[in-house]
N, C-alpha and C. Protein backbone atom coordinates (compact mmCIF):
# COMPACT_ATOMS: atom_id res chain seq x y z
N UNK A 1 14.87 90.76 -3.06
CA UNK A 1 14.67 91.30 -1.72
C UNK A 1 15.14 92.75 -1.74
N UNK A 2 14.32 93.25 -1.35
CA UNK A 2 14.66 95.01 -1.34
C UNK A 2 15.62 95.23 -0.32
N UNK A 3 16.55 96.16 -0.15
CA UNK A 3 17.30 97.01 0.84
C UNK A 3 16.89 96.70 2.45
N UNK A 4 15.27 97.22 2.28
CA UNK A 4 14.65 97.65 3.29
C UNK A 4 13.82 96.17 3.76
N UNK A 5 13.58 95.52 3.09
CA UNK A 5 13.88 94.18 3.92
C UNK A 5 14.75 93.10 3.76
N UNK A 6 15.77 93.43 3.49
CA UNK A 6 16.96 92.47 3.91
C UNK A 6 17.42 93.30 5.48
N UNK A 7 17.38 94.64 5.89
CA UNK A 7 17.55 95.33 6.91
C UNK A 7 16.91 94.73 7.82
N UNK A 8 15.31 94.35 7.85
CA UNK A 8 14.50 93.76 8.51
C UNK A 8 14.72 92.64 9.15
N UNK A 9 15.47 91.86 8.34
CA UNK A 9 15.76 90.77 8.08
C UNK A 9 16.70 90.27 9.19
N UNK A 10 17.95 91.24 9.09
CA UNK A 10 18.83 91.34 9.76
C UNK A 10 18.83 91.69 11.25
N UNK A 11 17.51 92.75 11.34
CA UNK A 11 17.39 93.19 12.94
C UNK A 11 16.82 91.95 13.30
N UNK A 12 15.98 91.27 12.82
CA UNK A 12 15.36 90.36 13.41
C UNK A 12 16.01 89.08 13.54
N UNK A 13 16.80 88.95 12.42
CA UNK A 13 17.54 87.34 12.64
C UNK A 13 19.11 87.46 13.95
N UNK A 14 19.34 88.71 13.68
CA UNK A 14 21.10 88.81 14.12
C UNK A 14 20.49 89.21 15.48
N UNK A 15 20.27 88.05 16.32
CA UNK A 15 20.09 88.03 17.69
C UNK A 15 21.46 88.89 18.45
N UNK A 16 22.66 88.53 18.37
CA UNK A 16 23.65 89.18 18.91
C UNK A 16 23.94 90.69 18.49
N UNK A 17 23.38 91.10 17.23
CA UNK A 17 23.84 92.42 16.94
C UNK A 17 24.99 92.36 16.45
N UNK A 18 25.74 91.47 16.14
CA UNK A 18 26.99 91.45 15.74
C UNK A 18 26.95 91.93 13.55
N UNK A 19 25.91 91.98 13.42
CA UNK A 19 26.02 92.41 12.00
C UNK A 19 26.21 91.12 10.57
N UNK A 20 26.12 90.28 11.75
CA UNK A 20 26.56 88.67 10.40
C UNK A 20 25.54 87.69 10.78
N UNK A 21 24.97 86.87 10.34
CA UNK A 21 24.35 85.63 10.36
C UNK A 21 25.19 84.39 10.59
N UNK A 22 25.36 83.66 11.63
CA UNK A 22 26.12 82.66 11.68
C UNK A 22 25.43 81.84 10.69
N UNK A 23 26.09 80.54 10.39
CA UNK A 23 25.55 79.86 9.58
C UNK A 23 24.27 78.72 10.24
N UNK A 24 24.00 78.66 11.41
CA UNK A 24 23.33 78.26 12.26
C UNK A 24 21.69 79.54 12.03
N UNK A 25 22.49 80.66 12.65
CA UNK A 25 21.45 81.41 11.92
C UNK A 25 20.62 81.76 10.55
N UNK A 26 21.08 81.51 9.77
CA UNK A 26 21.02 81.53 8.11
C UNK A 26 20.65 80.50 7.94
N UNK A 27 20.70 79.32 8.28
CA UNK A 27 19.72 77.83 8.10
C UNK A 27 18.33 77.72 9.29
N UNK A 28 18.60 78.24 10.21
CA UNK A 28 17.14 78.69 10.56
C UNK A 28 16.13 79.44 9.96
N UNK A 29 16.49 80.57 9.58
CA UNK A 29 16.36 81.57 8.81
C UNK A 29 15.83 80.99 7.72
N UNK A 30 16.05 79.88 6.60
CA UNK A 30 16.10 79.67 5.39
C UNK A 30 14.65 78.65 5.92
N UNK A 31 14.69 77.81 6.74
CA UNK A 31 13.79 76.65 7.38
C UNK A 31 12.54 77.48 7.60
N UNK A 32 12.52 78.59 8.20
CA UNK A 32 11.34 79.02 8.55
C UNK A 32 11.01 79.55 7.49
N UNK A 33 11.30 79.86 6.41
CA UNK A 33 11.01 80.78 5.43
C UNK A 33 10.48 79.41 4.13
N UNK A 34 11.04 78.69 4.66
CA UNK A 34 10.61 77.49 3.11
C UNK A 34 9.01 76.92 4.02
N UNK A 35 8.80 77.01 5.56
CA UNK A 35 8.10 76.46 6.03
C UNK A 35 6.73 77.41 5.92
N UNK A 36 6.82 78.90 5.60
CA UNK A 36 6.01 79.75 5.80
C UNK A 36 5.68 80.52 3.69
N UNK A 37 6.55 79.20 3.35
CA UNK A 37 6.23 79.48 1.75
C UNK A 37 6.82 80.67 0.96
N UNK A 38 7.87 81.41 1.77
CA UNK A 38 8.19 82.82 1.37
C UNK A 38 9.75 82.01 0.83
N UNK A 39 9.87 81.40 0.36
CA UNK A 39 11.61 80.69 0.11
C UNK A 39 11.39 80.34 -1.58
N UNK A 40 12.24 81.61 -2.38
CA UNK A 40 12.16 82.00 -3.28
C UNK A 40 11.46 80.48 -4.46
N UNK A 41 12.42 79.55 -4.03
CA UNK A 41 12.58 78.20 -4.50
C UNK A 41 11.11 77.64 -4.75
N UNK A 42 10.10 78.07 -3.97
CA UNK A 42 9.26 77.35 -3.55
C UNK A 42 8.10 77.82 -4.87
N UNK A 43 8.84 79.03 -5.69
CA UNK A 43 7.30 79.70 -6.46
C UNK A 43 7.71 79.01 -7.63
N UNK A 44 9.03 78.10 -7.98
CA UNK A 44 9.45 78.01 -9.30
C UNK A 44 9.35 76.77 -9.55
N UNK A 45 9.06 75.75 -8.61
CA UNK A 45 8.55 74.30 -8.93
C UNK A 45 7.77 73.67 -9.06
């Protein structure tokens, strides 16, 4: 993941602006991403 979208990443997931991913957030985050095929895991099995 590049710089410039893990940044992306962050404006868009860190609803509060607080700068961290709760872990609530970060398992959403991970769910939509295995569901939309972009979840790294998914190219190596």
């Amino acid at each position: 993941m590049t710089n410039m979208l893990a940044k992306a990443v962050m404006a868009e997931k860190d609803s509060d602006g607080d700068g961290e991913l709760s872990k609530e957030k970060y398992d959403t985050m991970v769910e939509q991403a295995k569901s939309d095929g972009g979840w790294p895991g998914d190219f190596y099995t």
